[in-house]
PDB file of N, CA and C in Angstrom:
ATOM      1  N   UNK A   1     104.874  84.905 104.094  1.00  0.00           N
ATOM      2  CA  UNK A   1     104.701  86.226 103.534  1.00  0.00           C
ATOM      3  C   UNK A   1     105.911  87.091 103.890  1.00  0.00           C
ATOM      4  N   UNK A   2     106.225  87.729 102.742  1.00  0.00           N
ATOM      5  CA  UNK A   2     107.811  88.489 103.216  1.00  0.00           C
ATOM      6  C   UNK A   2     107.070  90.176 103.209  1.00  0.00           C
ATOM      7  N   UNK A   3     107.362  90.817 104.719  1.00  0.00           N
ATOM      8  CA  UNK A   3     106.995  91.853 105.092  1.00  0.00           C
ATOM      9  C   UNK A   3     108.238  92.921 105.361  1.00  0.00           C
ATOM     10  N   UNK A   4     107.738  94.112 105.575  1.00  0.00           N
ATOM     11  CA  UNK A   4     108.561  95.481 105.636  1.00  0.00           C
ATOM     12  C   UNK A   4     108.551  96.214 106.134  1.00  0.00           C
ATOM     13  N   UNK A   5     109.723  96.675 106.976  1.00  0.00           N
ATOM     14  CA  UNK A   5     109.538  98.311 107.502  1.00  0.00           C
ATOM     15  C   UNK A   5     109.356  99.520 107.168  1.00  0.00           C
ATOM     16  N   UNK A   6     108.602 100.610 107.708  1.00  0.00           N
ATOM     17  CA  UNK A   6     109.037 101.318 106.780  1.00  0.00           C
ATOM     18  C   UNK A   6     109.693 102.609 107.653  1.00  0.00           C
ATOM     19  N   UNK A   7     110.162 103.227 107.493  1.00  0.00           N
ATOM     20  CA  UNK A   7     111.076 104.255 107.759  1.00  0.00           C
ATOM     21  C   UNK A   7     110.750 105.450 107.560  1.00  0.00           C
ATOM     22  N   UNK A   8     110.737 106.098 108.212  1.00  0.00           N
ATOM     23  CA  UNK A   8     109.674 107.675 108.007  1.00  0.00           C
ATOM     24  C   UNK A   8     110.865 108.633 107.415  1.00  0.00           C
ATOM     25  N   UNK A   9     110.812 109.851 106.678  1.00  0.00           N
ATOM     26  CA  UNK A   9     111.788 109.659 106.000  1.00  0.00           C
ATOM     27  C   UNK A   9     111.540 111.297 106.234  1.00  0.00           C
ATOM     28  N   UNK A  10     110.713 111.982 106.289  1.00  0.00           N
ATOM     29  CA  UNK A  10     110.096 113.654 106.751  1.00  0.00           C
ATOM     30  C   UNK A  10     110.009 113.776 107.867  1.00  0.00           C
ATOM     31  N   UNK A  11     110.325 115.225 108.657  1.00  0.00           N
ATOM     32  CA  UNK A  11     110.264 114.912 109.937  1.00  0.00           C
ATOM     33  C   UNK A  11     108.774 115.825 110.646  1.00  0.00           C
ATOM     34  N   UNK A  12     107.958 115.337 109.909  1.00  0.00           N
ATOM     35  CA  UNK A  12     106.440 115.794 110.825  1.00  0.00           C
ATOM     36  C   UNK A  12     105.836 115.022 111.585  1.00  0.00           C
ATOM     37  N   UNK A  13     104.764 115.580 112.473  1.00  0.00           N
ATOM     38  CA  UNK A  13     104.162 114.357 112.983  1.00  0.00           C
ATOM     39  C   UNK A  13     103.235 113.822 112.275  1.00  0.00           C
ATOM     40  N   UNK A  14     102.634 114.589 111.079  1.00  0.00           N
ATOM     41  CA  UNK A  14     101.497 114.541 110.537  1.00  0.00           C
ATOM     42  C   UNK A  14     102.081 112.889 109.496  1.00  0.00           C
ATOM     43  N   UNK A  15     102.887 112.721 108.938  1.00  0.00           N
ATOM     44  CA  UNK A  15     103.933 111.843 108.031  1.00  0.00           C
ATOM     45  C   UNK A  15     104.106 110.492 109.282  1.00  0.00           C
ATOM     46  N   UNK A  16     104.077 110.745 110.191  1.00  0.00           N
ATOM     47  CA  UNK A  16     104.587 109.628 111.143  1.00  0.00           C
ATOM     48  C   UNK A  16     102.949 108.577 111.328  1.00  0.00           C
ATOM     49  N   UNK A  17     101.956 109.664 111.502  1.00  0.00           N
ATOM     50  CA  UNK A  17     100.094 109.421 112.019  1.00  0.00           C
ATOM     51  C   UNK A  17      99.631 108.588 110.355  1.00  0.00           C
ATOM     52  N   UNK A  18     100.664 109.274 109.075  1.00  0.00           N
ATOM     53  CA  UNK A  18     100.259 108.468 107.993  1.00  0.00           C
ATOM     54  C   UNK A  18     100.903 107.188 108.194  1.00  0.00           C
ATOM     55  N   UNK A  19     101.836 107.041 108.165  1.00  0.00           N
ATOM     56  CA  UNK A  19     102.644 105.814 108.210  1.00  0.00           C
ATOM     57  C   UNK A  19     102.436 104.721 109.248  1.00  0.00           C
ATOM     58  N   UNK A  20     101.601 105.250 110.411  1.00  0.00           N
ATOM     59  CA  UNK A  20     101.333 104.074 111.221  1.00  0.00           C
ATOM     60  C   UNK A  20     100.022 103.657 110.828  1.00  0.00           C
ATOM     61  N   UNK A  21      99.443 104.924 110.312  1.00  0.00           N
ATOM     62  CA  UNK A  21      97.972 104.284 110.001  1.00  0.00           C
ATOM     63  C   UNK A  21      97.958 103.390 108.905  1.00  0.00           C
ATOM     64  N   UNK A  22      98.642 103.696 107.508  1.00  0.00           N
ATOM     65  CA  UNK A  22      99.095 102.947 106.495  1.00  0.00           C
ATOM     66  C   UNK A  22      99.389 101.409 106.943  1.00  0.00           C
ATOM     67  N   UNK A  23     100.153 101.233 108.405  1.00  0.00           N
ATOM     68  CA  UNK A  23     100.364 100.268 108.340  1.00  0.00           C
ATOM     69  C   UNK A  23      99.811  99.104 109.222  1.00  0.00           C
ATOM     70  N   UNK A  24      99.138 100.182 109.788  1.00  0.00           N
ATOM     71  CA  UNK A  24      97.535  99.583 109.897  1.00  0.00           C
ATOM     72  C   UNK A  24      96.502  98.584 109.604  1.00  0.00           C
ATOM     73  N   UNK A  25      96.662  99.405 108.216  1.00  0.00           N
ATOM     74  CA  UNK A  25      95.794  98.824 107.478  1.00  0.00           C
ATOM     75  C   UNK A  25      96.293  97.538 106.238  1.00  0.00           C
ATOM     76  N   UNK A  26      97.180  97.392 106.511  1.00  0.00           N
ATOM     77  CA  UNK A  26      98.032  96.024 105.674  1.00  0.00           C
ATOM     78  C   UNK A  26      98.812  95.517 106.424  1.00  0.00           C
ATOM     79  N   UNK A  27      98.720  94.584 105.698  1.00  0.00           N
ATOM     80  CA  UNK A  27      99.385  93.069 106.801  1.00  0.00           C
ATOM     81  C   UNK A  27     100.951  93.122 106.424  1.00  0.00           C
ATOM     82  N   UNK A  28     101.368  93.733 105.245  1.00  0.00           N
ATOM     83  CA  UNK A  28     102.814  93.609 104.657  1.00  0.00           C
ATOM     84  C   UNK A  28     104.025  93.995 105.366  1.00  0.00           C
ATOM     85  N   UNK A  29     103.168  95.237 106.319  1.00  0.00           N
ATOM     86  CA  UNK A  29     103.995  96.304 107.138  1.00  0.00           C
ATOM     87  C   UNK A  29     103.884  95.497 108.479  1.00  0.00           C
ATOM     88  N   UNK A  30     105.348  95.076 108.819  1.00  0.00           N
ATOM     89  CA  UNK A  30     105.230  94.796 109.926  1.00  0.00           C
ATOM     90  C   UNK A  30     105.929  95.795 111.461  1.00  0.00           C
ATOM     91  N   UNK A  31     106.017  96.828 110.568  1.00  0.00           N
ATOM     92  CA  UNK A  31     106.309  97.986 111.649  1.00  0.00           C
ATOM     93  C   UNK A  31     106.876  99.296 111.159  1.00  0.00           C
ATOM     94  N   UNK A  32     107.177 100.303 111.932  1.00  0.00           N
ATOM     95  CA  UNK A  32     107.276 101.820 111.636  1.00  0.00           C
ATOM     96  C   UNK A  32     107.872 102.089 112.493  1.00  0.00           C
ATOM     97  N   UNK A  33     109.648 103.087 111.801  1.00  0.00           N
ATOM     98  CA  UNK A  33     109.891 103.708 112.514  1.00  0.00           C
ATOM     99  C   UNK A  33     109.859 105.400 112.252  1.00  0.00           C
ATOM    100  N   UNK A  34     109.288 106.276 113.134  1.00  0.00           N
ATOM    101  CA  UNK A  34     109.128 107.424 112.786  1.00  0.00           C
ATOM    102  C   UNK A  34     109.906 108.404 113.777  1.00  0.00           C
ATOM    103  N   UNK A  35     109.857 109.950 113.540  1.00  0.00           N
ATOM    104  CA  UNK A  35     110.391 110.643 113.822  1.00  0.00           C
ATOM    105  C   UNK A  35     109.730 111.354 114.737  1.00  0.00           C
ATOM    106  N   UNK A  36     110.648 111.566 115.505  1.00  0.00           N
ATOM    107  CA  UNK A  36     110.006 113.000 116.785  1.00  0.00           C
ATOM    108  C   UNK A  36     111.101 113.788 117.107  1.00  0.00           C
ATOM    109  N   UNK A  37     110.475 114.504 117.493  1.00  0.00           N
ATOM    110  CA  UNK A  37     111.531 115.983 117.996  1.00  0.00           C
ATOM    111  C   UNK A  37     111.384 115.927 119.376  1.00  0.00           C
ATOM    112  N   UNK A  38     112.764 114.877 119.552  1.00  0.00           N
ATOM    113  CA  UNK A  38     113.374 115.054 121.136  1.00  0.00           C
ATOM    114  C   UNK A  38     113.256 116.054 122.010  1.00  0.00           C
ATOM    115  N   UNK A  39     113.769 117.406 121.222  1.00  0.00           N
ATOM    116  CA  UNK A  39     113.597 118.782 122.316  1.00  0.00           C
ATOM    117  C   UNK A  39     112.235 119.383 122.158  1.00  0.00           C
ATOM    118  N   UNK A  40     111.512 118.863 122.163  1.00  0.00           N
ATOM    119  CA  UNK A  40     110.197 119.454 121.926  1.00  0.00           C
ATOM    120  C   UNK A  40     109.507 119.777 123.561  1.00  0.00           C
ATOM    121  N   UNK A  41     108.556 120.649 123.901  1.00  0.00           N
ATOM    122  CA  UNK A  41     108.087 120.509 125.173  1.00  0.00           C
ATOM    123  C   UNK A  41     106.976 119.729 125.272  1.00  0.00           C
ATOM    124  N   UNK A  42     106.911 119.073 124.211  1.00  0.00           N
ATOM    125  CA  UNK A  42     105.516 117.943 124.609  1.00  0.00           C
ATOM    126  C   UNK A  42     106.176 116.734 124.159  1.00  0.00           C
ATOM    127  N   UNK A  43     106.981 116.192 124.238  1.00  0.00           N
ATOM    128  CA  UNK A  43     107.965 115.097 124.012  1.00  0.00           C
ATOM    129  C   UNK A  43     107.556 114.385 124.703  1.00  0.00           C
ATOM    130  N   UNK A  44     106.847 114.186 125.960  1.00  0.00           N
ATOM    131  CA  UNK A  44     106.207 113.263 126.613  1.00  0.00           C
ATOM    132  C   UNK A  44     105.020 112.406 126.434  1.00  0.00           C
ATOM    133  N   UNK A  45     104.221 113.401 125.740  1.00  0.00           N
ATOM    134  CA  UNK A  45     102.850 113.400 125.504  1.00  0.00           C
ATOM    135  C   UNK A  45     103.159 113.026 124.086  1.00  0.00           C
ATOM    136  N   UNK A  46     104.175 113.284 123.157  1.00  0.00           N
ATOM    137  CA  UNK A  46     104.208 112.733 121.868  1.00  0.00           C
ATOM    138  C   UNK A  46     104.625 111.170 121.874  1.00  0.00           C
ATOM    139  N   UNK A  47     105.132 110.762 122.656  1.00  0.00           N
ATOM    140  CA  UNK A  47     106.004 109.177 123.002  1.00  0.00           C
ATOM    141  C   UNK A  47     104.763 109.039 123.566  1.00  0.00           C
ATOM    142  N   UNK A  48     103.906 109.030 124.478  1.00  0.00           N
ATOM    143  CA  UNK A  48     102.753 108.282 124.990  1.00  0.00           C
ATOM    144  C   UNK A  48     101.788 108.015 123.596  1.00  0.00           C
ATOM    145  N   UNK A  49     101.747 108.945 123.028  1.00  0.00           N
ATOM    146  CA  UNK A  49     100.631 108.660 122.142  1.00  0.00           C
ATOM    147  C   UNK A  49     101.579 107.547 120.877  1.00  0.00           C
ATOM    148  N   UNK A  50     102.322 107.536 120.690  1.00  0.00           N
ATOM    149  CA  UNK A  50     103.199 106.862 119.917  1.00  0.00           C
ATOM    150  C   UNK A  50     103.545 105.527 120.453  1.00  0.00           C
ATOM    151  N   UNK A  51     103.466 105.722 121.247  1.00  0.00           N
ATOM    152  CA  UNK A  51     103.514 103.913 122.413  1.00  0.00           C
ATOM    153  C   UNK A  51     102.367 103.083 122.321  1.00  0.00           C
ATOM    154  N   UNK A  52     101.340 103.676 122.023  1.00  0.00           N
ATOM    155  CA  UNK A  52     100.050 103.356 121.831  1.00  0.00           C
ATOM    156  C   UNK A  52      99.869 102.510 120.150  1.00  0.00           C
ATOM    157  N   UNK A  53     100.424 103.189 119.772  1.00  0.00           N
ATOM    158  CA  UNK A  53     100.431 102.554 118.388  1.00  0.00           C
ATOM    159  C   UNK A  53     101.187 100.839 117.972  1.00  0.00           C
ATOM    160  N   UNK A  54     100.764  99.871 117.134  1.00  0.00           N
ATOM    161  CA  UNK A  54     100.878  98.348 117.613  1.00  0.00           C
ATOM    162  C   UNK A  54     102.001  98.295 116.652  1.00  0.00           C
ATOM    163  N   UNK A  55     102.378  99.243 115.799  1.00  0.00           N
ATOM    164  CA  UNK A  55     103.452  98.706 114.984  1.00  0.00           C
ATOM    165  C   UNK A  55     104.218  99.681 115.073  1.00  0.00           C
ATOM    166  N   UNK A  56     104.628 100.409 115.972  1.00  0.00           N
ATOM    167  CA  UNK A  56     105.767 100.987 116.382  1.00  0.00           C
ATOM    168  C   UNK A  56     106.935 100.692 116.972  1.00  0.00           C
ATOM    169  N   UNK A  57     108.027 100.462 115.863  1.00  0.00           N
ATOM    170  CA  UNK A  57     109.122  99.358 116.170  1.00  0.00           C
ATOM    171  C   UNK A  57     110.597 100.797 116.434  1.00  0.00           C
ATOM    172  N   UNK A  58     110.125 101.780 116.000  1.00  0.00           N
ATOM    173  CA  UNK A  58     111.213 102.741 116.859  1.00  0.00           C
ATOM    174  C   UNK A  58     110.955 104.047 116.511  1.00  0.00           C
ATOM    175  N   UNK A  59     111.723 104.807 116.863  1.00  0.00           N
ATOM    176  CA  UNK A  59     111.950 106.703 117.271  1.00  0.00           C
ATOM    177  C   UNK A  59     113.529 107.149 116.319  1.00  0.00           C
ATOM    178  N   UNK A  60     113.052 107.927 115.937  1.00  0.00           N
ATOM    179  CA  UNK A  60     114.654 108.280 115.321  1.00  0.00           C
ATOM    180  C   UNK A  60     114.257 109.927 114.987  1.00  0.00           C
ATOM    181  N   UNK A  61     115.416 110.557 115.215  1.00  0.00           N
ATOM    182  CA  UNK A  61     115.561 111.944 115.677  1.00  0.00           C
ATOM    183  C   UNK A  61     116.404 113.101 114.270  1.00  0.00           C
TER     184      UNK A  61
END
C-alpha cells in the first residue's frame, strides 16, 4: 500500500487536532507534520500533548 504525509499547511492548532485525527482514522496517512508556535507560553504543554499523538512525524514553525 503506497501511503502519505501530510503537511499542515495553516498555522492553528485547531488544523493540526484535524489532521492528526484525519489520520487517525485511515491507514493511507502514515504521519503528520504540523505547526506550533515556538514562542508561545504554553509551548510545553502544546509539545506534550502533541507527543502523545501516534502519527506525529514532526513540528515545523
Amino acid at each position: 500500500m503506497t501511503r502519505t504525509v501530510l503537511v499542515q499547511a495553516n498555522q492553528t492548532q485547531e488544523e493540526a487536532k484535524f489532521l492528526l485525527d484525519l489520520a487517525d482514522a485511515v491507514e493511507f496517512v502514515a504521519g503528520v507534520v504540523v505547526w506550533a508556535d515556538h514562542q508561545a507560553s504554553d509551548i510545553g504543554h502544546v509539545l506534550d500533548e502533541l507527543l502523545r499523538r501516534d502519527k506525529l512525524v514532526g513540528v515545523r514553525h
